[in-house]
C-alpha atoms as a PDB file:
ATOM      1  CA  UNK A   1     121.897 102.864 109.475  1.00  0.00           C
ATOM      2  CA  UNK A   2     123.399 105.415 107.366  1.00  0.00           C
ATOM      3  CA  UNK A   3     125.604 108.227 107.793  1.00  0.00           C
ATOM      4  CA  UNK A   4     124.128 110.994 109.927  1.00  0.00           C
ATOM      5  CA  UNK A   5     123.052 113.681 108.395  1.00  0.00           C
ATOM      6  CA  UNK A   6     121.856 117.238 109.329  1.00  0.00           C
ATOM      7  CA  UNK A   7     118.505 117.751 110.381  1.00  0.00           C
ATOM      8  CA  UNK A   8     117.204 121.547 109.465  1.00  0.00           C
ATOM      9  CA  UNK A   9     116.545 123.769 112.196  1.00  0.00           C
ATOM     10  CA  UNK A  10     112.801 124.176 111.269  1.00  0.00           C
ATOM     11  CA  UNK A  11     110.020 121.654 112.454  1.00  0.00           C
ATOM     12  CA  UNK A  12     107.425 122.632 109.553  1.00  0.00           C
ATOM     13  CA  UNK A  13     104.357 120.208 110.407  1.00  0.00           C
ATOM     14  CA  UNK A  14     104.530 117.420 108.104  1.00  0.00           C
ATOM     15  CA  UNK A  15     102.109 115.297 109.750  1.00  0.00           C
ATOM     16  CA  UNK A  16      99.966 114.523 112.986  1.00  0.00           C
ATOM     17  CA  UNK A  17     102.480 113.020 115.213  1.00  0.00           C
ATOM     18  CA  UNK A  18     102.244 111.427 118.313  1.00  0.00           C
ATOM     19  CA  UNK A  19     103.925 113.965 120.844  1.00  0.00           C
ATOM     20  CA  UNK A  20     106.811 112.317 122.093  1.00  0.00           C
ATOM     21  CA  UNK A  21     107.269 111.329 126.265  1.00  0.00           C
ATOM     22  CA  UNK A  22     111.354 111.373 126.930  1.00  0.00           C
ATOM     23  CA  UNK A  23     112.452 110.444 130.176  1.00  0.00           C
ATOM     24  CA  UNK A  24     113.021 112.704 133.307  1.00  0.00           C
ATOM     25  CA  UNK A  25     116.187 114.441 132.656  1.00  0.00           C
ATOM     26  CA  UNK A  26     119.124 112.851 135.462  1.00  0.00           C
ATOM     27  CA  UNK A  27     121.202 115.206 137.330  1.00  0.00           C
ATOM     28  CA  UNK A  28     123.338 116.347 134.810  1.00  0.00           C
ATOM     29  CA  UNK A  29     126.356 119.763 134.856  1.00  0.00           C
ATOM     30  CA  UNK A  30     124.334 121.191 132.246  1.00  0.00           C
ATOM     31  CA  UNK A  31     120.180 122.402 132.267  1.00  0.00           C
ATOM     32  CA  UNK A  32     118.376 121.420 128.994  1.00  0.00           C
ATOM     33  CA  UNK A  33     115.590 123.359 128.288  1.00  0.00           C
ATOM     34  CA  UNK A  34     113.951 121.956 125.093  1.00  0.00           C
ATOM     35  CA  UNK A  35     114.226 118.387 124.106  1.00  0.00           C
ATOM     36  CA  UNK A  36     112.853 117.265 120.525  1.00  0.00           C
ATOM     37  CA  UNK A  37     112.745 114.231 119.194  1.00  0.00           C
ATOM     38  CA  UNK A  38     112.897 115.312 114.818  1.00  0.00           C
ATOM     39  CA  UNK A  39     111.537 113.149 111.740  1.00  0.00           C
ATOM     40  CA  UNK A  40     112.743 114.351 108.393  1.00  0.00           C
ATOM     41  CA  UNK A  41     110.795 113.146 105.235  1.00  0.00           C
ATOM     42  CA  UNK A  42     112.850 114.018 101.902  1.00  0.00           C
ATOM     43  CA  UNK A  43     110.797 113.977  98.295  1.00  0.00           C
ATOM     44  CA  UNK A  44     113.780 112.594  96.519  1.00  0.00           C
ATOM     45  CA  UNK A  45     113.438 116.157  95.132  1.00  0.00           C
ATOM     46  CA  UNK A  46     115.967 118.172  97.903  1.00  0.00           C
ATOM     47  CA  UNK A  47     112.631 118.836  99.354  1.00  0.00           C
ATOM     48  CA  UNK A  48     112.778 117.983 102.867  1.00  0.00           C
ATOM     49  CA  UNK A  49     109.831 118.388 105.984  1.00  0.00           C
ATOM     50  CA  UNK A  50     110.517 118.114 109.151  1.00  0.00           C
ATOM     51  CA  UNK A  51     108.405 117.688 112.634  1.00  0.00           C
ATOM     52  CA  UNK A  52     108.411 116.750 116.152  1.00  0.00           C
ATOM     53  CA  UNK A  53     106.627 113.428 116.732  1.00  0.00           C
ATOM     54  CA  UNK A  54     107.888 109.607 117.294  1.00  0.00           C
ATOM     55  CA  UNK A  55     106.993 107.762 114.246  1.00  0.00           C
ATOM     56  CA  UNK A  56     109.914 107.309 111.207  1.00  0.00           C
ATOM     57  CA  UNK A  57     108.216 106.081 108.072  1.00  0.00           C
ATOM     58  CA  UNK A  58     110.337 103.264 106.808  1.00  0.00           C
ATOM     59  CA  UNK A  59     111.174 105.097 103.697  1.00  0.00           C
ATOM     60  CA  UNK A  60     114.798 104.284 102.690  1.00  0.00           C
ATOM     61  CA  UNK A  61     117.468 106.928 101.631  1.00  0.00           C
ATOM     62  CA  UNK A  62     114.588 109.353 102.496  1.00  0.00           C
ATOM     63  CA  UNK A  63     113.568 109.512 105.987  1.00  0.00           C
ATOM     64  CA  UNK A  64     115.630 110.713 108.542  1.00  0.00           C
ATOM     65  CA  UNK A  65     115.604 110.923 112.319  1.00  0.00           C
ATOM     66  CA  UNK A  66     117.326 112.592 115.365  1.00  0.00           C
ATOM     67  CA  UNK A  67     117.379 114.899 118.491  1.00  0.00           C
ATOM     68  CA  UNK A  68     117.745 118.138 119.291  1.00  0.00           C
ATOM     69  CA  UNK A  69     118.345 119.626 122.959  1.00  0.00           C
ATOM     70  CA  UNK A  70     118.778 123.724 123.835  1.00  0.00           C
ATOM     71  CA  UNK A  71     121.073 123.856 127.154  1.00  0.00           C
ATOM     72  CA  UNK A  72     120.354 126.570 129.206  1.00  0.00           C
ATOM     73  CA  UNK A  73     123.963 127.865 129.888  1.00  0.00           C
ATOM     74  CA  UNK A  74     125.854 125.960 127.208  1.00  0.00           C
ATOM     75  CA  UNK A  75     129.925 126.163 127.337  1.00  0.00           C
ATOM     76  CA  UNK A  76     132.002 126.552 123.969  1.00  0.00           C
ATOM     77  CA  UNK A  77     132.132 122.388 124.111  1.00  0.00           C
ATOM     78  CA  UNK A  78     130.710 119.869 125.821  1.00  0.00           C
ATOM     79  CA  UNK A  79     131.376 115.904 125.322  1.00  0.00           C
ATOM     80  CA  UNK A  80     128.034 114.028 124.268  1.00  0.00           C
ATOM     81  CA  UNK A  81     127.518 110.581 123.509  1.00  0.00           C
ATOM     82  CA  UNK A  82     124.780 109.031 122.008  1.00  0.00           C
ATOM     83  CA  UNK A  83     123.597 105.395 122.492  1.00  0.00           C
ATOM     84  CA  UNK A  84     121.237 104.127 119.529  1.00  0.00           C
ATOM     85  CA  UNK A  85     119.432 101.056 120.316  1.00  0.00           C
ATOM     86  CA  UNK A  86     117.834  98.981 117.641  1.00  0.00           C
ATOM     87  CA  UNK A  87     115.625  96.402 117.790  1.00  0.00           C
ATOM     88  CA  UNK A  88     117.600  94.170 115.652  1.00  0.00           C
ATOM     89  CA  UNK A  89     121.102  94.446 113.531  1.00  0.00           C
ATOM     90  CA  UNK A  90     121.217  96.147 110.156  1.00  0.00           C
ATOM     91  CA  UNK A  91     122.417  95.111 106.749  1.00  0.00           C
ATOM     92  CA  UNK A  92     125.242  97.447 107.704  1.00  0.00           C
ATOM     93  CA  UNK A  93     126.502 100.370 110.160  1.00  0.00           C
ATOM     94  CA  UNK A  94     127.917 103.493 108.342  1.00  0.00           C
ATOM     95  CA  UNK A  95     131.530 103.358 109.867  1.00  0.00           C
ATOM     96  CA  UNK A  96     131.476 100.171 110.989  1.00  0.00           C
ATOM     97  CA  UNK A  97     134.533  98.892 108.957  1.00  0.00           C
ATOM     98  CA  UNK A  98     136.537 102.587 109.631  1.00  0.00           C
ATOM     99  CA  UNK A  99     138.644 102.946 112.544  1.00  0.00           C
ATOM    100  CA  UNK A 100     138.494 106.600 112.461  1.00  0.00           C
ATOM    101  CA  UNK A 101     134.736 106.516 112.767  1.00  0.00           C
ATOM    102  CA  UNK A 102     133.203 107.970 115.965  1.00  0.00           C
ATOM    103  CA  UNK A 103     130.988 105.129 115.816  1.00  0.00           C
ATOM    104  CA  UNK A 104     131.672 101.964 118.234  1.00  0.00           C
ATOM    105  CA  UNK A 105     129.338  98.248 118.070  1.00  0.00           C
ATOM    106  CA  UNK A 106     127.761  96.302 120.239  1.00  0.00           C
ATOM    107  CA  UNK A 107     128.833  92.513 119.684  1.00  0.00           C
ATOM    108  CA  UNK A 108     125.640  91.963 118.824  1.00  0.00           C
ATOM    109  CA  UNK A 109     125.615  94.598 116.159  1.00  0.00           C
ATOM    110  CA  UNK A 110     122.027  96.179 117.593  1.00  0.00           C
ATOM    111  CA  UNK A 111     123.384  99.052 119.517  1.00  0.00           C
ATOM    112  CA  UNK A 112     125.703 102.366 118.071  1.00  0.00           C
ATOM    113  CA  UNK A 113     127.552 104.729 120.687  1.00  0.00           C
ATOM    114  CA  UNK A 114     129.060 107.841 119.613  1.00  0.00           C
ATOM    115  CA  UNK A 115     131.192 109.789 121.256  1.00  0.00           C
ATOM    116  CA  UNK A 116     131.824 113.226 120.824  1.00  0.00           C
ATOM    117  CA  UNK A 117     132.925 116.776 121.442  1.00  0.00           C
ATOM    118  CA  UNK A 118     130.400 119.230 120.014  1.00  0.00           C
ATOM    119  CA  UNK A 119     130.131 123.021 119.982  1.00  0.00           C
ATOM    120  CA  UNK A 120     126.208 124.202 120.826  1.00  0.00           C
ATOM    121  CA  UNK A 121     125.024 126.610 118.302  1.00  0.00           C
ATOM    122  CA  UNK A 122     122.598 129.002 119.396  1.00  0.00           C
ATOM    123  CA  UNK A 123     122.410 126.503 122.947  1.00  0.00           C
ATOM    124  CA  UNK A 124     121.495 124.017 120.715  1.00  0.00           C
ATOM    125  CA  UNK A 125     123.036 120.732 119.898  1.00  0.00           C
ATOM    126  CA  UNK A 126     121.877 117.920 117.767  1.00  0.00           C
ATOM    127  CA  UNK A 127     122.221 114.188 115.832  1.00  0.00           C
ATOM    128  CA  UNK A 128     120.211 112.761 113.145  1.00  0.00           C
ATOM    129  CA  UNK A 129     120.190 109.336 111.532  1.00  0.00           C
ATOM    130  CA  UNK A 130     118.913 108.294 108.222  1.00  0.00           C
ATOM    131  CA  UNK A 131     116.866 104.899 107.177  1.00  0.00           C
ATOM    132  CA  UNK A 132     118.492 103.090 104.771  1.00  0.00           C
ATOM    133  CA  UNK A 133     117.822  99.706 103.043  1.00  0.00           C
ATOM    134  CA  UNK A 134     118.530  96.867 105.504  1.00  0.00           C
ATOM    135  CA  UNK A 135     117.684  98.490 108.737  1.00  0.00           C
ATOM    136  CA  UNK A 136     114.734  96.759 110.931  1.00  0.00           C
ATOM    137  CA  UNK A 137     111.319  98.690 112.089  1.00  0.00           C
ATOM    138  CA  UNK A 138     110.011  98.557 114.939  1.00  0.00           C
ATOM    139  CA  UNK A 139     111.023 100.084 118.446  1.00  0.00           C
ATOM    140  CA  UNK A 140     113.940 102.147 118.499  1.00  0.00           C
ATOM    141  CA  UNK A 141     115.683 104.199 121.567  1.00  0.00           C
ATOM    142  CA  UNK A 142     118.732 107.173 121.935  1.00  0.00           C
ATOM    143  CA  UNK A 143     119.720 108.043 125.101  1.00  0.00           C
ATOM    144  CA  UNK A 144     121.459 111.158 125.041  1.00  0.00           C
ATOM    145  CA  UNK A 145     124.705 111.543 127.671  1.00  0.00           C
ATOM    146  CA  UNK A 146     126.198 115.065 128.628  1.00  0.00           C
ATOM    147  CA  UNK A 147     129.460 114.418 130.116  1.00  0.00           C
ATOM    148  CA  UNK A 148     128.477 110.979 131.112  1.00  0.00           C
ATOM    149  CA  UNK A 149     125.221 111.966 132.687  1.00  0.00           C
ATOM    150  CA  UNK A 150     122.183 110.811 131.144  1.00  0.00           C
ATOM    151  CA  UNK A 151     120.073 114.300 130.125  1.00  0.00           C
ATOM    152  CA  UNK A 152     117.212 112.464 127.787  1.00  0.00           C
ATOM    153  CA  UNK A 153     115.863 109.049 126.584  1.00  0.00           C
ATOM    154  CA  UNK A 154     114.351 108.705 123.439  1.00  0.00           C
ATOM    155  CA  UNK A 155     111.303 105.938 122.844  1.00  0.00           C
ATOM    156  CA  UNK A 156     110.787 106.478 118.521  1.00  0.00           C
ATOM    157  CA  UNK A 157     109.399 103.602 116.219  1.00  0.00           C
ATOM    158  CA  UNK A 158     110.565 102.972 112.673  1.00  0.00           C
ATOM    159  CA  UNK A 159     107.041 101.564 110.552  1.00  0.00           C
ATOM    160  CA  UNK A 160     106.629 100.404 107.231  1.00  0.00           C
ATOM    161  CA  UNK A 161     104.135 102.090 105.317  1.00  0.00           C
ATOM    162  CA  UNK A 162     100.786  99.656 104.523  1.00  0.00           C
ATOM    163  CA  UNK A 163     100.539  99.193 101.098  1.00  0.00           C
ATOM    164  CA  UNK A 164      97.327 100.301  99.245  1.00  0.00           C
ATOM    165  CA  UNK A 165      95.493  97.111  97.578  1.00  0.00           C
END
């Protein structure tokens, strides 16, 4: 998986999407009002679109994925960590080899948690992800943590395009 990398604040529809289910939200110190699950197409251009839905093309070094959540009274900071679960390891995990990364591994090399302290802007606070070479389709997950209670699950799936004959 590569680096992260911003998702823009606007969900222009880019295409019909399945609406996303997330989980129930667990009793957590801190209300979320809006949960979206975010798929960001770039042209290769610095043209990007962006929409709520479940499906991320497998379109390397130009689709990216992530979440978005609105608290309804959010503090100044509040510790979040994100667990992405793949269905199989990568080529490679961005931060894997840097021991300042925020990034930890599962043995297995399938699953990324990040831990972090994170300012809401606006309410809001957010992660993306972006498809790279190497990393496997299929069914994908991020559960989302706020102060180690689990606010929102995740259920995306990263497909490979069918060719045209």
């Amino acid at each position: 998986m590569a680096a992260r990398a911003r998702l823009g604040a606007a969900t222009v529809a880019w295409l019909a999407l399945a609406p996303l289910s997330s989980g129930p939200a667990a009793a957590a110190p801190y209300s979320v009002e809006v949960a979206e699950f975010v798929v960001s197409i770039s042209d290769g251009e610095g043209n990007q679109r962006s929409a709520v839905g479940d499906i991320v093309p497998y379109l390397p070094n130009r689709a990216c994925f992530g979440w978005r959540l609105r608290l309804a009274e959010p503090p100044a900071v509040v510790r979040v960590r994100e667990v992405l679960q793949l269905p199989e390891a990568p080529a490679f995990w961005s931060g894997e080899d840097d021991a300042y990364s925020t990034h930890t591994f599962s043995a297995d090399r399938t699953t990324a948690i990040t831990e972090e302290y994170k300012a809401p802007q606006d309410g809001w606070l957010e992660s993306s992800w972006c498809i790279v070479e190497g990393d496997p389709d299929g069914a994908h997950s991020i559960d989302v943590y706020i102060e180690d209670a689990l606010v929102r699950h995740f259920d995306f799936e990263v497909k490979k395009l069918q060719e045209s004959p």
